[in-house]
Structures are given as structure tokens and as C-alpha cells.
N, C-alpha and C. Protein backbone atom coordinates (compact mmCIF):
# COMPACT_ATOMS: atom_id res chain seq x y z
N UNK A 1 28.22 34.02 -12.48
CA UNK A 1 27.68 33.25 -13.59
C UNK A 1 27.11 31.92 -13.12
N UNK A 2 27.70 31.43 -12.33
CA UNK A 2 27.32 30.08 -11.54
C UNK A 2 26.04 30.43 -10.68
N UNK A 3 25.89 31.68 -9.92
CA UNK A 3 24.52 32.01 -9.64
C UNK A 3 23.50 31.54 -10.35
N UNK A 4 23.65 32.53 -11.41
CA UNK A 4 22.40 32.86 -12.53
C UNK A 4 22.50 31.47 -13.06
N UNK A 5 22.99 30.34 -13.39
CA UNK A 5 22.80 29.35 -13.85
C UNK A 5 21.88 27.91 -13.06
N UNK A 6 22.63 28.11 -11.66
CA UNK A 6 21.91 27.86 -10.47
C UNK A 6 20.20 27.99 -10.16
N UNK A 7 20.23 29.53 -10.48
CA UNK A 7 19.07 30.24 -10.59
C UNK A 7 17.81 29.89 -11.63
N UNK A 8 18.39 29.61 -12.91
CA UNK A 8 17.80 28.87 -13.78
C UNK A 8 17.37 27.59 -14.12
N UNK A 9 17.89 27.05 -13.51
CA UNK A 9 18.24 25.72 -12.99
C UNK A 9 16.64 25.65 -12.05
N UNK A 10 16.68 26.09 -11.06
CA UNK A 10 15.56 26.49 -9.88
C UNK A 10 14.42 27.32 -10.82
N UNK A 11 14.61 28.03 -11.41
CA UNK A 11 13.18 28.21 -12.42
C UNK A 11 12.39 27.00 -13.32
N UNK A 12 13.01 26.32 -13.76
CA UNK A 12 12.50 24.76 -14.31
C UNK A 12 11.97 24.62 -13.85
N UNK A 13 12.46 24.19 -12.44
CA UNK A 13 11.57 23.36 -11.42
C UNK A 13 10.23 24.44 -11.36
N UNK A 14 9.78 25.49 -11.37
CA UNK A 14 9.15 25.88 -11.38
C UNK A 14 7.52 26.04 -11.99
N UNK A 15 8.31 25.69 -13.35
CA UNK A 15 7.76 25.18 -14.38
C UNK A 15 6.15 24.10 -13.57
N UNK A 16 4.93 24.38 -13.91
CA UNK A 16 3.81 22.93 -13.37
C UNK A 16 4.18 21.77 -13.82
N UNK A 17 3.65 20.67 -13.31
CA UNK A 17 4.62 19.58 -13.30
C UNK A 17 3.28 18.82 -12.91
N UNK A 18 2.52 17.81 -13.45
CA UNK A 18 1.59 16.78 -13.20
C UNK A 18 2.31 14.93 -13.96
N UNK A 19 1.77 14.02 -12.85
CA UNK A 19 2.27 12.41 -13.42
C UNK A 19 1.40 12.42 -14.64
N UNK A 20 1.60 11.14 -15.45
CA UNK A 20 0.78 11.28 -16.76
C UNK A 20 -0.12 10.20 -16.29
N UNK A 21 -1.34 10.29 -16.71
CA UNK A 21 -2.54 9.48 -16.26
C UNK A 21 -2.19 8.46 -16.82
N UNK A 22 -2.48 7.04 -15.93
CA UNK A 22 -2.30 5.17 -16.50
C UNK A 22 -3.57 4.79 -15.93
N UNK A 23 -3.21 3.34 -16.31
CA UNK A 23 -4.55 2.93 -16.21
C UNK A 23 -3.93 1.79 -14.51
N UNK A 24 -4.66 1.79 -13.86
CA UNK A 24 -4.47 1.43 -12.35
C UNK A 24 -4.93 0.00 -12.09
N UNK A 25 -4.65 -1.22 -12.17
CA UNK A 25 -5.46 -2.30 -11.52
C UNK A 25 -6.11 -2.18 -10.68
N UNK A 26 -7.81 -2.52 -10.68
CA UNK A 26 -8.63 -2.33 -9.32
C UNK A 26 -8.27 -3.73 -8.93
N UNK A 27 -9.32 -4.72 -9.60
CA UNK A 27 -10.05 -6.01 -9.37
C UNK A 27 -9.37 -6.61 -10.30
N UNK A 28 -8.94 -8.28 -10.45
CA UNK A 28 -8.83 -9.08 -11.22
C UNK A 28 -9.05 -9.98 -10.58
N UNK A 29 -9.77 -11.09 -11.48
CA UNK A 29 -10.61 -12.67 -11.37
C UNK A 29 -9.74 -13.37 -12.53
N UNK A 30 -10.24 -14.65 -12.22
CA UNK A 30 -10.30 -16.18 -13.33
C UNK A 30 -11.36 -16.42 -13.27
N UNK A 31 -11.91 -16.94 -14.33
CA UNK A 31 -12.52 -18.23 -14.65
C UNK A 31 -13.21 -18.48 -16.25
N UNK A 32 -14.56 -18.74 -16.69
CA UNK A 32 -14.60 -18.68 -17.50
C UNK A 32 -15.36 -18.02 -18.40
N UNK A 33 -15.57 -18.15 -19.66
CA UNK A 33 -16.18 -17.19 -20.35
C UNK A 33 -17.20 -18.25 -21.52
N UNK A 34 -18.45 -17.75 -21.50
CA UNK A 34 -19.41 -18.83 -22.71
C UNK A 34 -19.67 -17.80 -23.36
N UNK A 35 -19.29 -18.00 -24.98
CA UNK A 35 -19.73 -17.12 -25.92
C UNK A 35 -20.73 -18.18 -26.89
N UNK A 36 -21.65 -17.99 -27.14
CA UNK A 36 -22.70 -18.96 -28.43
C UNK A 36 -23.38 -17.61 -29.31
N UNK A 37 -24.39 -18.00 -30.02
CA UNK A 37 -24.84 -17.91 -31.22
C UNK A 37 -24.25 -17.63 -32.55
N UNK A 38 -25.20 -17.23 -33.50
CA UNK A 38 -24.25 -17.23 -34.66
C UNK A 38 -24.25 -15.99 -35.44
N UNK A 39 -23.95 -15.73 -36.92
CA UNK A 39 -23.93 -14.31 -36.88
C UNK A 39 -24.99 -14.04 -37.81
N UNK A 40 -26.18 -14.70 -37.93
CA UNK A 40 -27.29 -14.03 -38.63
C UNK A 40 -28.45 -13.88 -37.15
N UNK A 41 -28.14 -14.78 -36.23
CA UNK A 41 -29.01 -14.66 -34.90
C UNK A 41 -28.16 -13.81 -33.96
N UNK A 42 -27.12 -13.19 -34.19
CA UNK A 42 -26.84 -12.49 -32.80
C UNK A 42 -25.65 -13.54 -32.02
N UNK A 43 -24.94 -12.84 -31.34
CA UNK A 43 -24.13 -13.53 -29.86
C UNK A 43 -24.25 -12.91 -28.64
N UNK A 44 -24.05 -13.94 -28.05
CA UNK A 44 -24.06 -13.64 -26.53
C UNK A 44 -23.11 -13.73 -25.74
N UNK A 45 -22.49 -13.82 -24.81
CA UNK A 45 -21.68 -13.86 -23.99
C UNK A 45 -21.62 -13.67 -22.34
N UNK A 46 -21.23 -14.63 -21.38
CA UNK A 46 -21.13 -14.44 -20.10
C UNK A 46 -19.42 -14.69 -19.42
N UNK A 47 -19.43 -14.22 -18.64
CA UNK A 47 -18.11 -14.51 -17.97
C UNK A 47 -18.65 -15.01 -16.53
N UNK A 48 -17.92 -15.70 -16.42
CA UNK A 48 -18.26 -16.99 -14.27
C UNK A 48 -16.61 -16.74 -13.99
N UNK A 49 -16.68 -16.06 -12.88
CA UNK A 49 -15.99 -15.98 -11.96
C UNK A 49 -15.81 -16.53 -11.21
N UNK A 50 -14.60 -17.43 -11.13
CA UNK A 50 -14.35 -18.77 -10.15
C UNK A 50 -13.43 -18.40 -9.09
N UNK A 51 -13.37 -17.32 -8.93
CA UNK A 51 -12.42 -16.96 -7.86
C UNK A 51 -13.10 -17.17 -6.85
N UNK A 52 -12.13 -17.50 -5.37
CA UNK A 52 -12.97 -17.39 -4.10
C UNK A 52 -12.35 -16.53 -3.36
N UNK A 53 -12.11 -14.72 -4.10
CA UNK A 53 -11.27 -13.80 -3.49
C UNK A 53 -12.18 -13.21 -2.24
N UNK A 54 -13.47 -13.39 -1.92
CA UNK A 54 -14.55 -12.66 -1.95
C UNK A 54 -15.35 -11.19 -2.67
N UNK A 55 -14.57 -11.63 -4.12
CA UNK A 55 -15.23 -10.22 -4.94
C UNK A 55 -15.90 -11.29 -6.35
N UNK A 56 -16.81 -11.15 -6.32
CA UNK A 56 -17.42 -11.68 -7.53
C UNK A 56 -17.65 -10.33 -8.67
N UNK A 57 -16.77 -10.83 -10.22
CA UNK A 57 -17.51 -10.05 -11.05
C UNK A 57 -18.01 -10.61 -12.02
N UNK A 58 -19.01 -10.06 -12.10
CA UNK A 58 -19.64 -10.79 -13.44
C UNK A 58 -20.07 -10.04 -14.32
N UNK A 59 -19.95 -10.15 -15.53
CA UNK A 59 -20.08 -9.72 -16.69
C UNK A 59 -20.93 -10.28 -18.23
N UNK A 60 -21.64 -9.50 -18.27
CA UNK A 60 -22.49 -10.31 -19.74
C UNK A 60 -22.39 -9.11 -20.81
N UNK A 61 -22.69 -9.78 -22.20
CA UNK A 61 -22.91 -9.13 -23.04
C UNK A 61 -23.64 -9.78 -24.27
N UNK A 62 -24.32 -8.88 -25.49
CA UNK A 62 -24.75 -9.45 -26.41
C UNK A 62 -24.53 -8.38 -27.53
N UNK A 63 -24.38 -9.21 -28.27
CA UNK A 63 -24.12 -8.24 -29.74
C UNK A 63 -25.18 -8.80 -30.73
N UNK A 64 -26.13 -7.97 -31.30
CA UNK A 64 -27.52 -7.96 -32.60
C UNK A 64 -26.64 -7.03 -33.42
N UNK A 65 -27.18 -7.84 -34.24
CA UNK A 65 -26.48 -6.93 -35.68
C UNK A 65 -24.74 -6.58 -35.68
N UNK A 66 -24.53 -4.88 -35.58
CA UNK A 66 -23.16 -4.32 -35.20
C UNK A 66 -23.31 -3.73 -33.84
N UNK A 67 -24.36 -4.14 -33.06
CA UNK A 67 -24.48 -3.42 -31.65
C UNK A 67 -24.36 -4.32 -30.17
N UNK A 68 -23.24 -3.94 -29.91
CA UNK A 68 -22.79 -4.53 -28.46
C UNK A 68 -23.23 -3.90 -27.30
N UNK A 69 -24.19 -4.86 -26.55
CA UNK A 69 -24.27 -4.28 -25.24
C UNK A 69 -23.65 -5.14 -24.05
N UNK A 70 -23.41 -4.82 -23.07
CA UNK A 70 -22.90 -5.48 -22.07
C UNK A 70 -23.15 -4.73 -20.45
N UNK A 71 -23.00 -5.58 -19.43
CA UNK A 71 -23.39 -4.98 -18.19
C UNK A 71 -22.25 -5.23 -17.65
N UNK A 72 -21.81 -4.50 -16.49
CA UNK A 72 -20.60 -5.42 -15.42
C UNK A 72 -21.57 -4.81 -14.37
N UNK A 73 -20.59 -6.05 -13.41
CA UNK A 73 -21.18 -5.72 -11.91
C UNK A 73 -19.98 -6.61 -10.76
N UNK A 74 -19.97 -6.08 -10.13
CA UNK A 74 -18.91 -6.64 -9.53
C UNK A 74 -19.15 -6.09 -7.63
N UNK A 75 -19.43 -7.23 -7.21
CA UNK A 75 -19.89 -7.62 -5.70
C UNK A 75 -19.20 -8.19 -4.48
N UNK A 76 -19.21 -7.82 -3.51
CA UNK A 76 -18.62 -8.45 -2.55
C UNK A 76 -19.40 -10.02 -1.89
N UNK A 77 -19.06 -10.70 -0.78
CA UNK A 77 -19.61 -11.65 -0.71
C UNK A 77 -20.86 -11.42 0.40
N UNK A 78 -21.37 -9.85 0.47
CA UNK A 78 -22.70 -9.33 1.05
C UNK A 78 -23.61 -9.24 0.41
N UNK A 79 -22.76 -9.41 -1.03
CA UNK A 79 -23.92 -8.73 -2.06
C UNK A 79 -24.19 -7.81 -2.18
N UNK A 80 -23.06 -6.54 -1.77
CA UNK A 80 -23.01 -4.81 -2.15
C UNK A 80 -22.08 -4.17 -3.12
N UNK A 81 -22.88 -4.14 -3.83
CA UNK A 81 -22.34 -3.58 -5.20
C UNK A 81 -21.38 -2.76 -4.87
N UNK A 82 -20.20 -3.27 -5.63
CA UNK A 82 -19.22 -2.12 -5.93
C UNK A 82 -18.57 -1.56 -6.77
N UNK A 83 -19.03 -2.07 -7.88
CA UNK A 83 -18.89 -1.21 -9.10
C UNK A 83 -20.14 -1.61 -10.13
N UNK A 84 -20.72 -1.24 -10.74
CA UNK A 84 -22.01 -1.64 -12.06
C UNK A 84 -21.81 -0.35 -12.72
N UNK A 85 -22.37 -1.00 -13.85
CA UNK A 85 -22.68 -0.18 -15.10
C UNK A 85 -23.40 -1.04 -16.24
N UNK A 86 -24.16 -0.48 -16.39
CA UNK A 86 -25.00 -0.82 -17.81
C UNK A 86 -24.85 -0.16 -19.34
N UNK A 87 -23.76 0.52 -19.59
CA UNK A 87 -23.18 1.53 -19.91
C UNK A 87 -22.08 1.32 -21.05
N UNK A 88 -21.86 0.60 -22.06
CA UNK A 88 -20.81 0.32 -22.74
C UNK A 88 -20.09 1.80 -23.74
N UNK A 89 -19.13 2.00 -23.39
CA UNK A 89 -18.69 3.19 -24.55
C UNK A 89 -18.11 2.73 -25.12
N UNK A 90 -17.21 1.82 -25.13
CA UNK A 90 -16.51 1.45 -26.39
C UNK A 90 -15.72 -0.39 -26.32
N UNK A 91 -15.50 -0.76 -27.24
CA UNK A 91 -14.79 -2.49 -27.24
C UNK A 91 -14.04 -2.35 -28.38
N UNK A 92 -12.87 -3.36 -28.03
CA UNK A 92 -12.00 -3.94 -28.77
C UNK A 92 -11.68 -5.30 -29.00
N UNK A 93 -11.41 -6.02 -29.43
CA UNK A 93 -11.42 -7.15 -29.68
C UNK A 93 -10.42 -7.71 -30.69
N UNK A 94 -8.93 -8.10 -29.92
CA UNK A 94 -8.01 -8.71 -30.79
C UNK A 94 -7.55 -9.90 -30.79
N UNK A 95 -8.07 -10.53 -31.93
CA UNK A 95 -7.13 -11.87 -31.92
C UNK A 95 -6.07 -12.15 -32.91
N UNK A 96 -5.21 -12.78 -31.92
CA UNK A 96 -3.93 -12.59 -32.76
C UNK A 96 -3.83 -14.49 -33.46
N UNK A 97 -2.89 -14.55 -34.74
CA UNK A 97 -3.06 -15.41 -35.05
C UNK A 97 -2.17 -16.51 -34.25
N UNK A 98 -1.84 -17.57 -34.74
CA UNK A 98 -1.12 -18.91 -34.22
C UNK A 98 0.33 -18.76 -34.59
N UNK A 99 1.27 -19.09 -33.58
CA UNK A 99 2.51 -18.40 -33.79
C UNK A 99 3.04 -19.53 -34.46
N UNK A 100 4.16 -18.95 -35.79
CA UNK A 100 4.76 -20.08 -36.46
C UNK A 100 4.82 -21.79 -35.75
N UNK A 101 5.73 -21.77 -34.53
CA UNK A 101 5.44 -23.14 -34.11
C UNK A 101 4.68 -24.01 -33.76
N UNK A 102 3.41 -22.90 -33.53
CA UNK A 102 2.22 -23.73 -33.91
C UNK A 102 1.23 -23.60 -32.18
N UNK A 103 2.03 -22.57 -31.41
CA UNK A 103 2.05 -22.34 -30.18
C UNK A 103 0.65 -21.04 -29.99
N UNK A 104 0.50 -21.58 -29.08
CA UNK A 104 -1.32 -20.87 -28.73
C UNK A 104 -0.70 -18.93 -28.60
N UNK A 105 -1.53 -18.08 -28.73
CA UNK A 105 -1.17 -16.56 -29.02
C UNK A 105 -2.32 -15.91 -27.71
N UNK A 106 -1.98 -15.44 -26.75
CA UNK A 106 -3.20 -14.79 -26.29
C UNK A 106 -3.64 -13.72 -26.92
N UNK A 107 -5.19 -13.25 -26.77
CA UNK A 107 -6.12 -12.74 -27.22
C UNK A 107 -6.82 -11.79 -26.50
N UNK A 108 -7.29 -10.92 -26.79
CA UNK A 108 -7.55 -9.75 -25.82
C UNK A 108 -9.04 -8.82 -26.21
N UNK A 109 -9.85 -9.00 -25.35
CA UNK A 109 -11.14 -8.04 -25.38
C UNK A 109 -11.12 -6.66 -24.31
N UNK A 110 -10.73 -5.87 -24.79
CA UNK A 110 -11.11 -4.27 -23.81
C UNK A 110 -12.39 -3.93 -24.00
N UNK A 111 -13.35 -3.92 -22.80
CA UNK A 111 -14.51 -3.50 -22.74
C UNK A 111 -14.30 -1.71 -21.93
N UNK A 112 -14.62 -0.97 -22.02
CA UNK A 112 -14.72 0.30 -21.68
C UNK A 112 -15.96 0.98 -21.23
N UNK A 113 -16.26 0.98 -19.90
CA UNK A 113 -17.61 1.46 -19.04
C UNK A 113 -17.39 2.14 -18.86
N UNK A 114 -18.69 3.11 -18.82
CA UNK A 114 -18.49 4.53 -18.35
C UNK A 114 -20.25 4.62 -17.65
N UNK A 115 -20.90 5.80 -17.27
CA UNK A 115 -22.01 6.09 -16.15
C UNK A 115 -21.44 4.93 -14.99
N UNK A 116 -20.72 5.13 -13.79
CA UNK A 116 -20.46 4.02 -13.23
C UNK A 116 -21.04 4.26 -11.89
N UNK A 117 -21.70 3.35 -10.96
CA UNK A 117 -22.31 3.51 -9.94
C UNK A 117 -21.66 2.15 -8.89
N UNK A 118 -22.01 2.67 -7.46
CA UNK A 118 -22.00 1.68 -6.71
C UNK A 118 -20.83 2.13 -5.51
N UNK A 119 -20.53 1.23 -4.52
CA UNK A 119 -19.94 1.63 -3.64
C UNK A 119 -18.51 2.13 -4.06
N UNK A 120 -17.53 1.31 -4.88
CA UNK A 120 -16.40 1.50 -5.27
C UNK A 120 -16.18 2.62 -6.49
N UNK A 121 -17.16 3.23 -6.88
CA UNK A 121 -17.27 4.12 -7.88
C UNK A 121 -16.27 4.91 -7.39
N UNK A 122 -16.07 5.55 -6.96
CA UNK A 122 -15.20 7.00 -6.57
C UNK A 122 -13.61 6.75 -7.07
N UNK A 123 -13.06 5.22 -6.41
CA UNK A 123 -11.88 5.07 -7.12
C UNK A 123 -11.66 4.89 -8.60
N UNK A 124 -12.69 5.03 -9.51
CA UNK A 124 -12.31 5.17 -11.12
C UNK A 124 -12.88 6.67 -11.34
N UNK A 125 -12.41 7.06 -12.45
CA UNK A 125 -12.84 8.51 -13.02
C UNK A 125 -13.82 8.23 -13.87
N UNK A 126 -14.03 8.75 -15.26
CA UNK A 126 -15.21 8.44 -15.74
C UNK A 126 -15.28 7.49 -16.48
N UNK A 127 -14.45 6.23 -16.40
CA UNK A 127 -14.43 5.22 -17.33
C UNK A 127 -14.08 3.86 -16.34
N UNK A 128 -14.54 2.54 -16.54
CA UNK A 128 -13.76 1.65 -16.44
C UNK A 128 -13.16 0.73 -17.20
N UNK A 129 -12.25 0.23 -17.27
CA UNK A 129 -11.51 -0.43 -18.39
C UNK A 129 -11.54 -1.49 -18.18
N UNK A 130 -12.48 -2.78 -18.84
CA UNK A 130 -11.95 -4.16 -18.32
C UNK A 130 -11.34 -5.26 -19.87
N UNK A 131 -10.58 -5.91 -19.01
CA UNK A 131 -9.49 -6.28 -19.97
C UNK A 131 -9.65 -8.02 -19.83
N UNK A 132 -9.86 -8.45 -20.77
CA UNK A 132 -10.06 -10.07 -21.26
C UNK A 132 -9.02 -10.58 -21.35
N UNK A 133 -8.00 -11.28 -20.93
CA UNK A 133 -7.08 -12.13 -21.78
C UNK A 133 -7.59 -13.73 -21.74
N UNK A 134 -7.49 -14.49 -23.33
CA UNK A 134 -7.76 -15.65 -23.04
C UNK A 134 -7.07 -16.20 -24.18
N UNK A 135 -7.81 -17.33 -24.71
CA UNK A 135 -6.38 -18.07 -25.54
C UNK A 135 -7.97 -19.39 -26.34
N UNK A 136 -8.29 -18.21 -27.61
CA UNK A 136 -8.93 -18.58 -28.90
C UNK A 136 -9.28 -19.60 -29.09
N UNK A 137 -7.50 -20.56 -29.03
CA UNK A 137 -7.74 -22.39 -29.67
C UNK A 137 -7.60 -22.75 -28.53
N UNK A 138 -8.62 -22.87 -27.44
CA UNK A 138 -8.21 -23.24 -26.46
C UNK A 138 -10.28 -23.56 -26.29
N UNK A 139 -10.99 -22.81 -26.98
CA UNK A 139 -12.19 -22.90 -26.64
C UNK A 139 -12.80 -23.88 -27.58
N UNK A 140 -13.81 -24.45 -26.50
CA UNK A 140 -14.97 -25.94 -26.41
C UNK A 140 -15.85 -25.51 -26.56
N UNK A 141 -16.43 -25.61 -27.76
CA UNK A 141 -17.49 -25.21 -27.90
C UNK A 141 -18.54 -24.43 -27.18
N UNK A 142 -17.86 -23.09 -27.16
CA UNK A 142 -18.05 -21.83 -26.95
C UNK A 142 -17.89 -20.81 -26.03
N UNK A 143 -16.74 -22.27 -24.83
CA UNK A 143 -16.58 -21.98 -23.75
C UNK A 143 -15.08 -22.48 -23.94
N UNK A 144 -14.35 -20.64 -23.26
CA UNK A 144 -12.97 -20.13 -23.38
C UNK A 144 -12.77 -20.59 -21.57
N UNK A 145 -11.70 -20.93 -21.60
CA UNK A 145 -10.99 -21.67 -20.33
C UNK A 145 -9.31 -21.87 -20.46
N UNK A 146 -9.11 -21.17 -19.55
CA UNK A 146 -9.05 -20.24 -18.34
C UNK A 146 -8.94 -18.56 -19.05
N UNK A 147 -9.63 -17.96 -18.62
CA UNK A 147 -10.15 -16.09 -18.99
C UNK A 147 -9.54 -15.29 -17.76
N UNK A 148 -8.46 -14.81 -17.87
CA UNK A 148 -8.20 -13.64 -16.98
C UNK A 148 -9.27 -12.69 -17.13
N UNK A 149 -9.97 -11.27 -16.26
CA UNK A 149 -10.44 -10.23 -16.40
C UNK A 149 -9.50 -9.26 -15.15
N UNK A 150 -9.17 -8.05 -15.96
CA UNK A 150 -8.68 -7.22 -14.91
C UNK A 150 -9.48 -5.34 -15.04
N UNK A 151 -9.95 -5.49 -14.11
CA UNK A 151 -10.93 -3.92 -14.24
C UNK A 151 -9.52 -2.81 -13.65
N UNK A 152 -9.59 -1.72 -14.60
CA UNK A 152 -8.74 -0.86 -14.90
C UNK A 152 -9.33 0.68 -14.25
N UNK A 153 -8.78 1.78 -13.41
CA UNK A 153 -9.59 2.72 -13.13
C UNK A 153 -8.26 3.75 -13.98
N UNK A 154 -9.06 4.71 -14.45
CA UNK A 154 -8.31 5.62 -15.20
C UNK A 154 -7.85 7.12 -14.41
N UNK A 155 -6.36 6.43 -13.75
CA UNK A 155 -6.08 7.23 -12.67
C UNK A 155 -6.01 8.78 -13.06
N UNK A 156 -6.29 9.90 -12.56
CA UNK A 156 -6.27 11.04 -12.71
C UNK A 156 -5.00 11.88 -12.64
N UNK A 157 -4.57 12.65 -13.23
CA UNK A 157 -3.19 12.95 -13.11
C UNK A 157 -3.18 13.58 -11.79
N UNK A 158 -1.92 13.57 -11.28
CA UNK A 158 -1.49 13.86 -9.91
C UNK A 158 -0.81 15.05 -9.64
N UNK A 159 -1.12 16.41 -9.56
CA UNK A 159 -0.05 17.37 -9.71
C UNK A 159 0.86 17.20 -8.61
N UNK A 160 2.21 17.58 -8.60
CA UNK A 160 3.33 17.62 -7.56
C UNK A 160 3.00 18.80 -6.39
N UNK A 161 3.41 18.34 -5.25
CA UNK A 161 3.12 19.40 -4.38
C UNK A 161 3.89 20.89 -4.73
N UNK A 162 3.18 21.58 -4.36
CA UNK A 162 3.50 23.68 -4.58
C UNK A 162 5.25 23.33 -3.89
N UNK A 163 5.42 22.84 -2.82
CA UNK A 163 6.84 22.87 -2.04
C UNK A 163 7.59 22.49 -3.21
N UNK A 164 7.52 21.69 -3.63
CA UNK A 164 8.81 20.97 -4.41
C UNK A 164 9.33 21.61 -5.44
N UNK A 165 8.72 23.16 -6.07
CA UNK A 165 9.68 23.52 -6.74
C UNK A 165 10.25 24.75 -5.83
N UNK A 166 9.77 25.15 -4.33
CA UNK A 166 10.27 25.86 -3.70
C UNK A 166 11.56 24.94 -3.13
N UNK A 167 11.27 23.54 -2.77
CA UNK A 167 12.47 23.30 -2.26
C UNK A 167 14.16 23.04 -3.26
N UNK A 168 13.39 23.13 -4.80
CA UNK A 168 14.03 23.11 -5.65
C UNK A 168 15.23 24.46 -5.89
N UNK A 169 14.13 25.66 -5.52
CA UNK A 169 14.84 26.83 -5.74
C UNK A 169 15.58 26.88 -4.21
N UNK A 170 15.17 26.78 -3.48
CA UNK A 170 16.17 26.80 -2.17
C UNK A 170 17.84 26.06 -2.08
N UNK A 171 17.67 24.99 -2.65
CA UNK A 171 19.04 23.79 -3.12
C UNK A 171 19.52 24.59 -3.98
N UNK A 172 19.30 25.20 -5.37
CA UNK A 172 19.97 25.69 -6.04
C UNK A 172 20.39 27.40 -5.53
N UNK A 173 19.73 27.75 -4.87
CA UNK A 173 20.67 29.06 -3.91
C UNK A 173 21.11 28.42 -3.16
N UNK A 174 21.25 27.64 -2.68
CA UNK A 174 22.55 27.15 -1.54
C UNK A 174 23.63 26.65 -2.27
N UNK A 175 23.50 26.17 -3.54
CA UNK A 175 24.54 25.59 -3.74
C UNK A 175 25.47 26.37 -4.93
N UNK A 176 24.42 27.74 -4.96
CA UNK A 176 25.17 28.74 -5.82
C UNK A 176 25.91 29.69 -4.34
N UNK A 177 25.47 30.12 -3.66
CA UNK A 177 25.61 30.50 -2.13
C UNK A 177 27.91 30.10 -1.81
N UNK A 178 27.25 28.48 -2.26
CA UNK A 178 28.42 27.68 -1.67
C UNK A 178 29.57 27.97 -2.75
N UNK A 179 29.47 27.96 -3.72
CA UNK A 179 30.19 27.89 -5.13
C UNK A 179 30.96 29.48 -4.88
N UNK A 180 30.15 30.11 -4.89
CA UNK A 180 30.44 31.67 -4.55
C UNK A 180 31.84 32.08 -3.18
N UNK A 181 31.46 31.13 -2.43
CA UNK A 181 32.11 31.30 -1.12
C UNK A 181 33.91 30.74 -1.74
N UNK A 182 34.08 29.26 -2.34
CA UNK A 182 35.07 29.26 -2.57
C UNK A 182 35.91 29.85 -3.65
């Protein structure tokens, strides 16, 4: 009985078995972000990258009407592209309000690229995820200071190697094997 339980035990493992896809930090910068116009003319928006990591990214966008476009591009200090897209699939944009004590709330823009080109392309799948954090009451006339950005690659699930549910079933006959003996 301890066999067959053993045994079953070692069929689970058998069972396919893949990690669940996350989202991966590539790149993250500081610096800042200028948003102007108004909402019968349209807005605009740039992000300046003040890092001196040697990866510059930069990012623009403009929104007419209900339509957001935006570019990323993100460069080394050769000036070889390693990631661009002109390509927006989707944005979010949350701001949260002012916390009872009266204490600043960060705020968050997900931009979501997809057609992605350039040297570093291969490490994202078909999307890139870049992620804004900044802090609302904190911006001067129209310029947000200090702007995290962190570009996100949408890791692919990972199946487990073929061995591991063989080495699974091997442990559980040995240790039904052993059980048996005493």
C-alpha cells in the first residue's frame, strides 16, 4: 500500500509543470518628466533622463483629443539602440489622492509597447511595460521631479526540465523500495 501511494505520489510530479509569467526589470532611470498643454489644445509630455548609468531612455508622448501616442527609445552611450518602439498598445494612469495627514501619495503611469525593435529586443516578448512612479503635488509647473521609470520585459513562462519528474519518480521508488524492506 505504501508502494502504490509512493507511486502516486511520483505520478504528480508527472503532471507538466511551467513558472507563471512576471513581469522582469530590464532598465530603470531618474529624472524628470515635463507635461504642458491644456485640454481643448492637446498635451504633451517628455521624460529627461538624468542618470549617468550609461543607458539613456527617453520617452515622449502626446495625447489630441482621447488619443495617446508615445515613442520610447532607450540607448547606450554609442548611440545603439536598444530597445524603440513607436508603438503604444495600451496606458494607465493612476493618481491616487492625498493621504489623510496630508502626506504626498505616489502616482503611477503604465505605458505598454509592443512592435519592439533594436538591439535589446530579444530579451522582452511581445510587449514592453514601462512604469512611471512620481508624486502629483510635487509638480512646478508642469514639471514632475524626481520620476522613477522602470521598463518591464514580459518574461515567458519557463517549463521545468523533462528530468525532474523522472527524478521525482525515482525518489519515490526508492523510498517505497526502503519502506518495503523494513
Amino acid at each position: 500500500m505504501k508502494l502504490l501511494k509512493a507511486l502516486a505520489a511520483s505520478l504528480f510530479l508527472l503532471t507538466p509543470m511551467t513558472a507563471a509569467a512576471a513581469l522582469f526589470p530590464i532598465y530603470k532611470a531618474e529624472g524628470d518628466a515635463l507635461i504642458g498643454g491644456d485640454a481643448a489644445a492637446g498635451f504633451f509630455g517628455e521624460f529627461i533622463d538624468f542618470g549617468f548609468d550609461g543607458i539613456d531612455v527617453a520617452i515622449n508622448g502626446e495625447q489630441i483629443g482621447g488619443t495617446l501616442v508615445s515613442d520610447l527609445l532607450i540607448s547606450n552611450l554609442n548611440g545603439d539602440t536598444l530597445l524603440a518602439s513607436a508603438s503604444l498598445a495600451s496606458s494607465v494612469l493612476t493618481i491616487n489622492p492625498v493621504n489623510t495627514d496630508g502626506t504626498e501619495t505616489e502616482d503611477v503611469l503604465t505605458l505598454i509597447f509592443d512592435t519592439l525593435s533594436g538591439d535589446d529586443a530579444d530579451l522582452f516578448g511581445d510587449t514592453a511595460t514601462v512604469v512611471f512612479s512620481f508624486f502629483e503635488e510635487t509638480q512646478d509647473n508642469g514639471l514632475f521631479s524626481p520620476v522613477g521609470v522602470e521598463v518591464f520585459s514580459d518574461v515567458a513562462p519557463i517549463p521545468l526540465p523533462a528530468s525532474l519528474p523522472l527524478l521525482g519518480l525515482a525518489v519515490a521508488a526508492m523510498v517505497g523500495l526502503r519502506r518495503r524492506r523494513s
